[in-house]
N, C-alpha and C. Protein backbone atom coordinates (compact mmCIF):
# COMPACT_ATOMS: atom_id res chain seq x y z
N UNK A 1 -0.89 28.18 2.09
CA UNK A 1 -0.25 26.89 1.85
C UNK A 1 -0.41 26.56 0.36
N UNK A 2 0.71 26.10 -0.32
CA UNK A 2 0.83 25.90 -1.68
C UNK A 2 0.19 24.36 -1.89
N UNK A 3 -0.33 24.48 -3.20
CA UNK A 3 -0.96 22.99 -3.32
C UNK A 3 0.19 22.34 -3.94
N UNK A 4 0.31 20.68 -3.86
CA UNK A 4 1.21 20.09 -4.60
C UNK A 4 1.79 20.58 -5.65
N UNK A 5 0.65 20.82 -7.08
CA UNK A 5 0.93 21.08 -8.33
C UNK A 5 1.51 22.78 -7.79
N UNK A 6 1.62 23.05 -7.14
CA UNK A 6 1.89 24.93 -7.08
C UNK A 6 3.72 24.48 -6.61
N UNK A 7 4.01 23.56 -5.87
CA UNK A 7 5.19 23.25 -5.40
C UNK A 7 5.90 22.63 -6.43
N UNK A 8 5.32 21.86 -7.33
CA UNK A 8 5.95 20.77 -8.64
C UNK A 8 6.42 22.30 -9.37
N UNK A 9 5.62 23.11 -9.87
CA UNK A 9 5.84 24.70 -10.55
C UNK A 9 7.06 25.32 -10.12
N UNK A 10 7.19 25.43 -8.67
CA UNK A 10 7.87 26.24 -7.72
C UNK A 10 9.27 25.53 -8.06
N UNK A 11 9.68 24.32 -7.66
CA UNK A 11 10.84 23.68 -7.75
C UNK A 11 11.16 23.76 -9.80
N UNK A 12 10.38 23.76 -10.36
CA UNK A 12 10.73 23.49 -11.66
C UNK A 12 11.07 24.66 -12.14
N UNK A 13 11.07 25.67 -11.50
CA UNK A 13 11.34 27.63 -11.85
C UNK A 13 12.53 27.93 -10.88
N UNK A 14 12.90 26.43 -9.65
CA UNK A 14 14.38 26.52 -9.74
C UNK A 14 14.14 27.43 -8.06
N UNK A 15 13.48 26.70 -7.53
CA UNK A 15 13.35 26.75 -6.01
C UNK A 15 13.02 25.40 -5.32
N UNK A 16 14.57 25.27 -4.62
CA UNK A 16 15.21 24.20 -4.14
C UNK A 16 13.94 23.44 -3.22
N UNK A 17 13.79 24.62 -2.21
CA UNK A 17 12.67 24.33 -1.13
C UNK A 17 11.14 23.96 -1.26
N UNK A 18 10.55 24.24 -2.43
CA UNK A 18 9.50 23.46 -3.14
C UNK A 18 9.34 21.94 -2.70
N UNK A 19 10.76 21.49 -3.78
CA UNK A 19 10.73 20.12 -3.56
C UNK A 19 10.87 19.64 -2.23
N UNK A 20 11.51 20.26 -1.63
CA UNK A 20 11.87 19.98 0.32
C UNK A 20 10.36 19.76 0.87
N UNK A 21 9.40 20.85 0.28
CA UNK A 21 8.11 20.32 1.09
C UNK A 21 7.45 19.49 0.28
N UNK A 22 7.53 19.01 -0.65
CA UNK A 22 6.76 17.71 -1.47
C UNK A 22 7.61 16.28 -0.34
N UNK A 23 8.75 16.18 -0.31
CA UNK A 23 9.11 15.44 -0.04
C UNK A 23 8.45 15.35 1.75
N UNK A 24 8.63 16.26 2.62
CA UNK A 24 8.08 16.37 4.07
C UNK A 24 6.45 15.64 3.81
N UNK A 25 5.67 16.17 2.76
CA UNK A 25 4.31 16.09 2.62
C UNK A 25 3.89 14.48 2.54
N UNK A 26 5.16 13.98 2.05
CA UNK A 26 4.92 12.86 1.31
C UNK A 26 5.68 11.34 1.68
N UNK A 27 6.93 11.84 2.93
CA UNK A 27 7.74 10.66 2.72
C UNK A 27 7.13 9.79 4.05
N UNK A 28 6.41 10.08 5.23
CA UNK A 28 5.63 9.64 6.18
C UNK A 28 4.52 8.53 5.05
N UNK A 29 3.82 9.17 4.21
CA UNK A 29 2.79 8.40 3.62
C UNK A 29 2.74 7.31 3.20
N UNK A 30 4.62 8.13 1.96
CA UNK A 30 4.25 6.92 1.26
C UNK A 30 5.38 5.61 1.96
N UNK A 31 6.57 5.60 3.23
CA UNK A 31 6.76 4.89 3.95
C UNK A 31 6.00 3.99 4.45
N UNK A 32 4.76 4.31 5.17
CA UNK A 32 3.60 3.37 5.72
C UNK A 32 3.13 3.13 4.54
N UNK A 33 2.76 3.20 3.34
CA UNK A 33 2.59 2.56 2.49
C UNK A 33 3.20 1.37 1.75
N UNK A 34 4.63 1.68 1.47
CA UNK A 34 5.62 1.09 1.44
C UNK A 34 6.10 0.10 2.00
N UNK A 35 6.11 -0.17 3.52
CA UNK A 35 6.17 -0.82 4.51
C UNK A 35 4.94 -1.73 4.26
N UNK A 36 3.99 -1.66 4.34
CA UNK A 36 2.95 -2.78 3.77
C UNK A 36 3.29 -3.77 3.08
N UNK A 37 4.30 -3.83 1.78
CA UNK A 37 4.25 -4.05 0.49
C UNK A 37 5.84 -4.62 0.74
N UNK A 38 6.63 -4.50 1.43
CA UNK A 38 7.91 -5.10 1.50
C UNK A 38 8.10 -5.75 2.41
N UNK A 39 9.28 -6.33 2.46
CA UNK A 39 9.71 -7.70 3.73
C UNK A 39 10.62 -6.74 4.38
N UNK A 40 10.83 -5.52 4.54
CA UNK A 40 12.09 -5.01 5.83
C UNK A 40 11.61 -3.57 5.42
N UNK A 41 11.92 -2.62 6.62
CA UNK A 41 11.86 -1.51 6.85
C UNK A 41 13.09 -1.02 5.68
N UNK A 42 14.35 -2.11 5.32
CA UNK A 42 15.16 -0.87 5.09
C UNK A 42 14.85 -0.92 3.42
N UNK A 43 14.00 -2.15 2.75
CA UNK A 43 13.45 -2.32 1.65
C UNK A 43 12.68 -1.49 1.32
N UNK A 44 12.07 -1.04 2.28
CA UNK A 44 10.70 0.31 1.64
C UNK A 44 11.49 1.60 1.67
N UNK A 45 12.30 2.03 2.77
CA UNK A 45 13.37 3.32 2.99
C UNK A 45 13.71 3.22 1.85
N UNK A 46 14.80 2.23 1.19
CA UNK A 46 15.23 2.23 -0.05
C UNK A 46 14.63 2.78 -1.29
N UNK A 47 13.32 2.48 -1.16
CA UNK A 47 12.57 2.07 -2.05
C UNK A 47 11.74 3.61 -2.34
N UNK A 48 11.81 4.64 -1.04
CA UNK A 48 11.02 6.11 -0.81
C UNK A 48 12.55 6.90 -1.19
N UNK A 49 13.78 6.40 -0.93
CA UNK A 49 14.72 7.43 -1.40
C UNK A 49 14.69 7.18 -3.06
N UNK A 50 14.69 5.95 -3.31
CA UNK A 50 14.59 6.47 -5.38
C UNK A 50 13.40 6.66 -5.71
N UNK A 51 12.30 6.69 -4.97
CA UNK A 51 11.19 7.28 -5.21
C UNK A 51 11.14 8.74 -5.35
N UNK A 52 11.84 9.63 -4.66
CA UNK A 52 12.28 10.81 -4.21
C UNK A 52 13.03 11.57 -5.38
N UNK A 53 14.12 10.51 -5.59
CA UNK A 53 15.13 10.95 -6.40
C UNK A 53 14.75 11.20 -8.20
N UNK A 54 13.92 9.83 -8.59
CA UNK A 54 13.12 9.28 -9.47
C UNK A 54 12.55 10.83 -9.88
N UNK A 55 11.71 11.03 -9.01
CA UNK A 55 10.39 12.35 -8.44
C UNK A 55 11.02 13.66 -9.28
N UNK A 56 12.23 13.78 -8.63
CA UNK A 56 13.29 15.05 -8.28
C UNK A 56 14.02 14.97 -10.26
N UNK A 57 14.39 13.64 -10.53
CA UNK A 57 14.99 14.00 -11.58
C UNK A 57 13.92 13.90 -12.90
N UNK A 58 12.95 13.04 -12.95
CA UNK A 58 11.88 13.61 -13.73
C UNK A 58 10.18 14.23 -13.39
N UNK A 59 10.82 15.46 -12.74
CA UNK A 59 10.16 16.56 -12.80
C UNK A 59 9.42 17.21 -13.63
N UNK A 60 10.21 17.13 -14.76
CA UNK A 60 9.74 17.65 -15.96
C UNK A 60 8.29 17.26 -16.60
N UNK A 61 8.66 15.78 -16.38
CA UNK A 61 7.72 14.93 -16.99
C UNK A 61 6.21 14.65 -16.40
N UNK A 62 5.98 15.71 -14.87
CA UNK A 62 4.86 15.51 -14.26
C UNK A 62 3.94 16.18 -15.20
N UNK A 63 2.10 15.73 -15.49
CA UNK A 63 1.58 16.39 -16.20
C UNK A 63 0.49 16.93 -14.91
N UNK A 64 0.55 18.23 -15.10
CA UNK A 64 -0.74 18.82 -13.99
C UNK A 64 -2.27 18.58 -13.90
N UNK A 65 -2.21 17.93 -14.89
CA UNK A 65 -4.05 17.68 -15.22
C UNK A 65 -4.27 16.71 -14.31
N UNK A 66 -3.58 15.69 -13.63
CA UNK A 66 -3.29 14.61 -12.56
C UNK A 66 -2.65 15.02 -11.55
N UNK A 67 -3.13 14.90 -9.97
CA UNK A 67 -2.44 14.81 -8.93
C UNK A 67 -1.50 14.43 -8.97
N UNK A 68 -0.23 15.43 -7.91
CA UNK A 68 0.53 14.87 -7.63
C UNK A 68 0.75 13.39 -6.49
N UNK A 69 -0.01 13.19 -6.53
CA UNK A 69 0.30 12.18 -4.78
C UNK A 69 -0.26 11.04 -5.89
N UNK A 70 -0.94 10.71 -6.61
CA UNK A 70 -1.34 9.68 -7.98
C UNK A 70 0.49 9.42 -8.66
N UNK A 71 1.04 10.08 -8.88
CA UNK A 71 2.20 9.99 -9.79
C UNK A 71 3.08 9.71 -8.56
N UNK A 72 3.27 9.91 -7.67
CA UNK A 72 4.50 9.46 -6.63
C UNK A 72 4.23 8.11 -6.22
N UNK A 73 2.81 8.00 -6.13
CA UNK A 73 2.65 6.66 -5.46
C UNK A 73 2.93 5.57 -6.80
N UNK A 74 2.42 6.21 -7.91
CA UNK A 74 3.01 5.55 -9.15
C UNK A 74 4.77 5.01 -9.12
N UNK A 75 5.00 5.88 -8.86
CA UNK A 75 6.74 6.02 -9.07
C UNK A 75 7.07 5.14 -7.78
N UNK A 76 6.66 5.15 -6.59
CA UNK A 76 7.04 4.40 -5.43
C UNK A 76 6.90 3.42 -5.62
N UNK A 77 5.81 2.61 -6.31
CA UNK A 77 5.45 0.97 -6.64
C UNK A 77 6.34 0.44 -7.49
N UNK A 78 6.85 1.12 -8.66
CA UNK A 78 7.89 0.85 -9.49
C UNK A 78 8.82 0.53 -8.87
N UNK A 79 9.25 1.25 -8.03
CA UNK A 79 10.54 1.27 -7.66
C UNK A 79 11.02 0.05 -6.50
N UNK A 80 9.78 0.16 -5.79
CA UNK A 80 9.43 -1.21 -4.87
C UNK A 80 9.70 -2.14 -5.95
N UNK A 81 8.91 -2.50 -6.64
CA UNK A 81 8.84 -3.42 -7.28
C UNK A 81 9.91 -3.81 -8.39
N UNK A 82 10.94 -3.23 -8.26
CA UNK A 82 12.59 -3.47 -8.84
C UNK A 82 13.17 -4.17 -8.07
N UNK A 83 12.86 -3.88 -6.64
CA UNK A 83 13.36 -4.40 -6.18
C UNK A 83 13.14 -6.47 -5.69
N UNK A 84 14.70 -6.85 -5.63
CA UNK A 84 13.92 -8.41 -5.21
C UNK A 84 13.69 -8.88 -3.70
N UNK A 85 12.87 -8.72 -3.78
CA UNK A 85 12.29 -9.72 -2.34
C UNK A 85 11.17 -10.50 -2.00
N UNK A 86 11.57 -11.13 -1.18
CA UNK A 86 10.65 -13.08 -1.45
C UNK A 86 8.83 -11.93 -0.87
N UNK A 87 8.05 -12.82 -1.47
CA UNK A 87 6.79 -12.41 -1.12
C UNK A 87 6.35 -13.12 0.45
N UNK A 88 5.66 -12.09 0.69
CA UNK A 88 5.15 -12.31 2.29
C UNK A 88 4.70 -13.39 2.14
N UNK A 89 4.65 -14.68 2.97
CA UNK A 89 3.60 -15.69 3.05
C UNK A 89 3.42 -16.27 4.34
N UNK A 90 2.16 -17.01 4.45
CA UNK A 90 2.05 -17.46 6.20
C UNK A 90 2.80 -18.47 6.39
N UNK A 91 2.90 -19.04 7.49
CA UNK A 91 3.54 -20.02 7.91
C UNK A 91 2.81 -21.10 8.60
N UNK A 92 2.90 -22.20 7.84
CA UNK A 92 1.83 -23.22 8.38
C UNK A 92 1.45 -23.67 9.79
N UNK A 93 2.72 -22.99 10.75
CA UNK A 93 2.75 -22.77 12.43
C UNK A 93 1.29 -21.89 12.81
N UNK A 94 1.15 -20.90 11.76
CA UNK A 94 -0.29 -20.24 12.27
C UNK A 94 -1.05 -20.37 11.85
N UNK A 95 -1.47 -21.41 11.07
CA UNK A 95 -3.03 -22.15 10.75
C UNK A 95 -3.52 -22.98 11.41
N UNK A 96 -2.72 -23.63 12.26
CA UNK A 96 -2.92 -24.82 13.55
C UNK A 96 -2.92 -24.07 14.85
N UNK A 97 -4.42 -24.11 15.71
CA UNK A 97 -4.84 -24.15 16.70
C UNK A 97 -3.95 -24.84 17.76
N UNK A 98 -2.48 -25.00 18.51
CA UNK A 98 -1.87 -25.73 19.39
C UNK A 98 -3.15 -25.71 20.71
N UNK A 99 -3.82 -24.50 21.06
CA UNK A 99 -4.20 -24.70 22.17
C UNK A 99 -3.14 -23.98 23.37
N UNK A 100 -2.13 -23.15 22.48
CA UNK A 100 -1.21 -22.44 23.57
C UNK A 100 -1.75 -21.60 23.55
N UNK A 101 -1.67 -20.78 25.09
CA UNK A 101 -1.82 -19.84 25.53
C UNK A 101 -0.87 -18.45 24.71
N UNK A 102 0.11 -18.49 24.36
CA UNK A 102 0.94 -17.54 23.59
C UNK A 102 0.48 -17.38 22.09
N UNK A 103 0.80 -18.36 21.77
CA UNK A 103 0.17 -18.24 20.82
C UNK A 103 -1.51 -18.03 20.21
N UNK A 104 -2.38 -18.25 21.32
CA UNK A 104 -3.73 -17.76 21.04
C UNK A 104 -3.64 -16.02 21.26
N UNK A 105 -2.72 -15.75 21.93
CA UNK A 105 -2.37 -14.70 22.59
C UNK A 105 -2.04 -13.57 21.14
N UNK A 106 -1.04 -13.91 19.83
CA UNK A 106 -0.41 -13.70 18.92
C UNK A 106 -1.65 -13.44 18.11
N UNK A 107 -2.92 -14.90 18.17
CA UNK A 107 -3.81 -15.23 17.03
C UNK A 107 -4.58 -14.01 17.52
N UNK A 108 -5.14 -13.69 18.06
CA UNK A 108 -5.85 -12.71 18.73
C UNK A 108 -5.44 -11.39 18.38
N UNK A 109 -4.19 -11.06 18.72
CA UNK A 109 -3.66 -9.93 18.11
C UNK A 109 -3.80 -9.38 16.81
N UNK A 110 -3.08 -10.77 15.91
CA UNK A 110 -3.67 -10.62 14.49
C UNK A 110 -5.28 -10.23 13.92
N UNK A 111 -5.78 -10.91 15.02
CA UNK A 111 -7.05 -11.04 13.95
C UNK A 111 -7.54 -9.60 14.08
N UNK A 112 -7.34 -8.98 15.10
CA UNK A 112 -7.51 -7.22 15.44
C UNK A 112 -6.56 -6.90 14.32
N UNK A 113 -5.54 -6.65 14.22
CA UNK A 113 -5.14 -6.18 12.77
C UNK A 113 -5.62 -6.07 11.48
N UNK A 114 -6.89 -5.37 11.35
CA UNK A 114 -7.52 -5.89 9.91
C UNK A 114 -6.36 -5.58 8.65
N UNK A 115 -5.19 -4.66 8.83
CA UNK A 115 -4.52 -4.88 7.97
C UNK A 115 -3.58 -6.28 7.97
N UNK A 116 -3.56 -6.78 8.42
CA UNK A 116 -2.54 -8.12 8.57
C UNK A 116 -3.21 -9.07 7.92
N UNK A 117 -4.67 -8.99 8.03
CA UNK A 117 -5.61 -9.87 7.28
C UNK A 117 -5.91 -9.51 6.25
N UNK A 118 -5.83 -8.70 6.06
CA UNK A 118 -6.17 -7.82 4.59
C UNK A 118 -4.66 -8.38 3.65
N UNK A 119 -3.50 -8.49 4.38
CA UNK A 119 -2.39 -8.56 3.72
C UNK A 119 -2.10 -10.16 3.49
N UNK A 120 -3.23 -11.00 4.25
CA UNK A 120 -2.63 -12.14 3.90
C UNK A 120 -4.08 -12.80 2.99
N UNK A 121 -4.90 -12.00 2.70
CA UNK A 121 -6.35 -12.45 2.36
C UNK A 121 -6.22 -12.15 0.35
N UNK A 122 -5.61 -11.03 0.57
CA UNK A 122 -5.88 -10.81 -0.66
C UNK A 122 -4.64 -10.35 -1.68
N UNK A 123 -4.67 -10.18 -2.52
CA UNK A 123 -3.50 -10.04 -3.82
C UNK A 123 -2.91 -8.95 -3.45
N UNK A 124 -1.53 -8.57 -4.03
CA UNK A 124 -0.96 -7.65 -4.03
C UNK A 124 -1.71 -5.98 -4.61
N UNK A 125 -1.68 -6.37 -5.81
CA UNK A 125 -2.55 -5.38 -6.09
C UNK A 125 -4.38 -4.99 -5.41
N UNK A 126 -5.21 -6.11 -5.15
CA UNK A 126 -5.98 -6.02 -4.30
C UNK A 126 -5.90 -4.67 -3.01
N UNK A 127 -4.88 -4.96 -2.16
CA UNK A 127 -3.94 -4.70 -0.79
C UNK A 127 -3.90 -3.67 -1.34
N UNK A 128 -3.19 -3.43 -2.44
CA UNK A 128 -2.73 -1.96 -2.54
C UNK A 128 -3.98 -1.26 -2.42
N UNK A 129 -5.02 -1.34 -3.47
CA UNK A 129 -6.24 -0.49 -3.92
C UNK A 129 -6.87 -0.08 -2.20
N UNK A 130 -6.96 -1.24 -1.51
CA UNK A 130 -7.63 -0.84 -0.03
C UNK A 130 -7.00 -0.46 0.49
N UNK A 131 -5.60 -0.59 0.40
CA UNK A 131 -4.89 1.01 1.44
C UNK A 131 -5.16 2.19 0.88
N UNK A 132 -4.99 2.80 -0.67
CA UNK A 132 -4.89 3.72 -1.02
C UNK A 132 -6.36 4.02 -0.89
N UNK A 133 -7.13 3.39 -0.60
CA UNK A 133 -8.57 4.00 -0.84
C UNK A 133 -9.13 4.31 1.05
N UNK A 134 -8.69 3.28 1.87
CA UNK A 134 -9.16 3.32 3.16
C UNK A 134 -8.58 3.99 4.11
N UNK A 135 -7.00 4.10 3.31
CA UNK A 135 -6.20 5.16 4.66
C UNK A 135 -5.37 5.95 3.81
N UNK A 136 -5.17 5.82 2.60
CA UNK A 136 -4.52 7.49 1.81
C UNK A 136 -5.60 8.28 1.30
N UNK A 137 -6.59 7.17 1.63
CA UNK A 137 -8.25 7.95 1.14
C UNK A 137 -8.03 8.87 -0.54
N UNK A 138 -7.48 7.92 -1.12
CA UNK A 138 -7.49 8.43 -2.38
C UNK A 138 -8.69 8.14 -3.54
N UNK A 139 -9.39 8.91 -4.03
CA UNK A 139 -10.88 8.27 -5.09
C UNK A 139 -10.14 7.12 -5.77
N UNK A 140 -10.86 6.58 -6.31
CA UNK A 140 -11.06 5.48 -7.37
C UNK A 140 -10.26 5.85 -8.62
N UNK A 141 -10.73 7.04 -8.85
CA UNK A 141 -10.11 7.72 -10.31
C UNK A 141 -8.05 7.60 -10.05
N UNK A 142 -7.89 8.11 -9.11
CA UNK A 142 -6.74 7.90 -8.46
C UNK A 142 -6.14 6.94 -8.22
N UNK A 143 -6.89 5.76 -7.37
CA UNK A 143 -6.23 4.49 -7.17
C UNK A 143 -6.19 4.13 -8.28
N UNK A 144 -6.88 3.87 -9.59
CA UNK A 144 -6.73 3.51 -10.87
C UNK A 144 -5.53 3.70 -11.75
N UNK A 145 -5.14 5.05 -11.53
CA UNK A 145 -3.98 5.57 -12.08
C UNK A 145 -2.91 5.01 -11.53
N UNK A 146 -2.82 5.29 -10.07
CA UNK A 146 -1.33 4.61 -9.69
C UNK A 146 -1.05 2.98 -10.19
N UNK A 147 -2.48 2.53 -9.66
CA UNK A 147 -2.01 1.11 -10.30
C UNK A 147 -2.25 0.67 -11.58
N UNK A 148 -2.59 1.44 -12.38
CA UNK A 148 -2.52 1.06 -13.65
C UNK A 148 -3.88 0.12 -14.26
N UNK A 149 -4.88 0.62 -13.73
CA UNK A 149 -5.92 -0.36 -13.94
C UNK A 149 -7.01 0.59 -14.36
N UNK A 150 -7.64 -0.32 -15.18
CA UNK A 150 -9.24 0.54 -15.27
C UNK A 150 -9.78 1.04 -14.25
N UNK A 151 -10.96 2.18 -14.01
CA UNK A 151 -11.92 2.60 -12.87
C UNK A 151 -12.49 1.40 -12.74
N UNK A 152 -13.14 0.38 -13.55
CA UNK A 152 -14.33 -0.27 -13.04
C UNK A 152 -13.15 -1.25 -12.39
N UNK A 153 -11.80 -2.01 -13.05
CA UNK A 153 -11.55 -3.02 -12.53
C UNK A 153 -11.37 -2.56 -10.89
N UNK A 154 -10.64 -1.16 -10.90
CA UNK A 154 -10.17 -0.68 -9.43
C UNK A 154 -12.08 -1.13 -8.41
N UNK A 155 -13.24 -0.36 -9.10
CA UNK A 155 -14.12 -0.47 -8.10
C UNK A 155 -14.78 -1.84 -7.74
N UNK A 156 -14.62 -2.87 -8.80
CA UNK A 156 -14.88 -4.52 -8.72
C UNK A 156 -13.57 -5.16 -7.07
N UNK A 157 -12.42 -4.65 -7.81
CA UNK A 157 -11.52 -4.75 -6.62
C UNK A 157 -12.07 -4.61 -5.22
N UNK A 158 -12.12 -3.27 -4.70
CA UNK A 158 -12.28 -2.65 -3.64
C UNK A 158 -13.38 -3.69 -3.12
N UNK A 159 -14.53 -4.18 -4.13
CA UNK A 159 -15.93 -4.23 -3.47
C UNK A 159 -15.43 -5.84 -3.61
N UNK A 160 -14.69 -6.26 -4.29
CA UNK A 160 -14.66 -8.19 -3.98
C UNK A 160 -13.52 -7.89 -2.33
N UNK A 161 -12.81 -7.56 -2.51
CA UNK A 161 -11.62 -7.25 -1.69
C UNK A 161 -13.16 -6.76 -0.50
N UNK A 162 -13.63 -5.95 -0.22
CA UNK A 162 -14.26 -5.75 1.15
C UNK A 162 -14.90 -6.83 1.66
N UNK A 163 -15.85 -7.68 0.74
CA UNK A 163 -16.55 -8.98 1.19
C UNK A 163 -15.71 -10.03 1.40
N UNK A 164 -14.40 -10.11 0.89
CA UNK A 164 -13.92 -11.19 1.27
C UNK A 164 -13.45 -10.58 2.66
N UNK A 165 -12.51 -9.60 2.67
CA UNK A 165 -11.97 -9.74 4.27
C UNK A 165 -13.41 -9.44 5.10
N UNK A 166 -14.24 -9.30 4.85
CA UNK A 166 -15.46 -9.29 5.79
C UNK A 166 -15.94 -10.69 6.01
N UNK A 167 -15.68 -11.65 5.23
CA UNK A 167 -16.23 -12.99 5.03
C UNK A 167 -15.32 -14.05 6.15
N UNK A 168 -14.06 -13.18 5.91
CA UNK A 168 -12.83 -14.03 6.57
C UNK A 168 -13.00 -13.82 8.02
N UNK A 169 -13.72 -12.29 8.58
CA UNK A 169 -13.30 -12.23 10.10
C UNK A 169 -14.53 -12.43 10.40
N UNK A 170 -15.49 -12.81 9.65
CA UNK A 170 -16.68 -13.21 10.29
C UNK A 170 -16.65 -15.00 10.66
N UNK A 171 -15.73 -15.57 9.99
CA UNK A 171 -15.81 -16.96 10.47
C UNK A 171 -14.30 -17.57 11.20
N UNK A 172 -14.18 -16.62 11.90
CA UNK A 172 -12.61 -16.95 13.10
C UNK A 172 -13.07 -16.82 14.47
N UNK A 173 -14.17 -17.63 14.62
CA UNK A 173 -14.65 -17.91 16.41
C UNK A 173 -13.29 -18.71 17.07
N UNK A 174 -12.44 -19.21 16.26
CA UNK A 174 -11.43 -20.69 17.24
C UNK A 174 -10.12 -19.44 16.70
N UNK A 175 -10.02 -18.77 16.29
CA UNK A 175 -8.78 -17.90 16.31
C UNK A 175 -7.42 -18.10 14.83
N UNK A 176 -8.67 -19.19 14.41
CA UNK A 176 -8.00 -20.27 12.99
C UNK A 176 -8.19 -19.95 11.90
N UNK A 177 -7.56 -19.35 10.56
CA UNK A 177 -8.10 -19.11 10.03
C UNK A 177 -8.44 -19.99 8.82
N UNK A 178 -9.06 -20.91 8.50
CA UNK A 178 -9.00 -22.17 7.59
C UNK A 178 -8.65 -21.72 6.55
N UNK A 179 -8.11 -22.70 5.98
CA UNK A 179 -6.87 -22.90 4.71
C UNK A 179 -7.82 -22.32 3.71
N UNK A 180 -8.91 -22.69 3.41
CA UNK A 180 -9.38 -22.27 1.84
C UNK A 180 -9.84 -20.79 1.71
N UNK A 181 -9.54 -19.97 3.23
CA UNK A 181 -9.79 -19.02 2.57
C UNK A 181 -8.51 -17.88 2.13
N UNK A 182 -7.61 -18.63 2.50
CA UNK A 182 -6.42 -17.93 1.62
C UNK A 182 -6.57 -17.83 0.04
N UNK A 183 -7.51 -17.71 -0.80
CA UNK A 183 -7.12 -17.62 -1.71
C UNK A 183 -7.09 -16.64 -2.28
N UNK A 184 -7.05 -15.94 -3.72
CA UNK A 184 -6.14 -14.81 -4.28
C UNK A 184 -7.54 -14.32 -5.00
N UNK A 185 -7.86 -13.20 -5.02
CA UNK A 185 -8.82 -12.79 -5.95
C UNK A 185 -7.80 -11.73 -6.97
């Protein structure tokens, strides 16, 4: 099995099918990634085909001393982020306790979602660093690169970002999650 950088080589010496398996390797990933970070399925699709294309037409410009899966996820955020769409936000319907049965039913659900809380707890960039680190399981050195940040700011991130969503599901006994702890680190 060829490593990324052996496939980036392969397609750039003008073998079509290279790129065919970068793209297989990669478009599952960075979709659920993607999907995190946008308001519609067909916003992130969008958003993995000029990621793809982006990928495909500057090829040239990959440098090997860096992972490939660091530079796509690079290129995927860009491209997300061209795009316009309103930012996720809660709805003041689910900060109030009614006391319905359906809806405790919903609150419950959520609060098992640690990504749903993760997505409404903390910053965009925050969100990003703990996906790429907790489920693309990418190092630090890596998450840094894609998002464009120092190592230390990426590891200050990760470690404010873990205590807060740890802080948040430790105080939701009524299923509520009080207002002040929405705020943005």
């Amino acid at each position: 099995m060829l490593s990324d950088e052996q496939l980036v080589e392969a397609s750039l010496q003008g073998t079509p099918s290279a790129f065919d398996e970068l793209v297989l390797r990669y478009r599952e990933r960075l979709l659920r990634f993607l999907l995190t970070r946008s308001s519609c399925r067909a916003d992130a699709e969008d958003a993995i085909q000029d990621t793809f294309i982006n990928a495909y037409r500057y090829l040239a410009s990959f440098d090997d001393r860096w992972r490939f899966s660091t530079w796509i996820y690079r290129i995927a955020l860009r491209n997300l982020s061209r795009q316009q769409r309103p930012p996720w936000q809660v709805s003041d319907e689910e900060l109030v306790d009614d006391a319905d049965p359906l809806q405790d039913c919903i609150a419950q659900s959520e609060r098992e979602n640690i990504w749903l809380q993760a997505k409404r707890l903390l910053s965009d960039e925050a969100y990003s660093a703990m996906w790429l680190r907790y489920v693309e399981d990418l190092p630090v050195k890596e998450i840094a690169r894609v998002l464009d940040k120092s190592q230390p700011w990426t590891k200050v991130t990760l470690l404010r970002s873990r205590r807060k969503l740890a802080a948040a599901l430790a105080v939701q006994p009524s299923g509520v999650i009080r207002r002040e702890s929405y705020g943005r680190i």
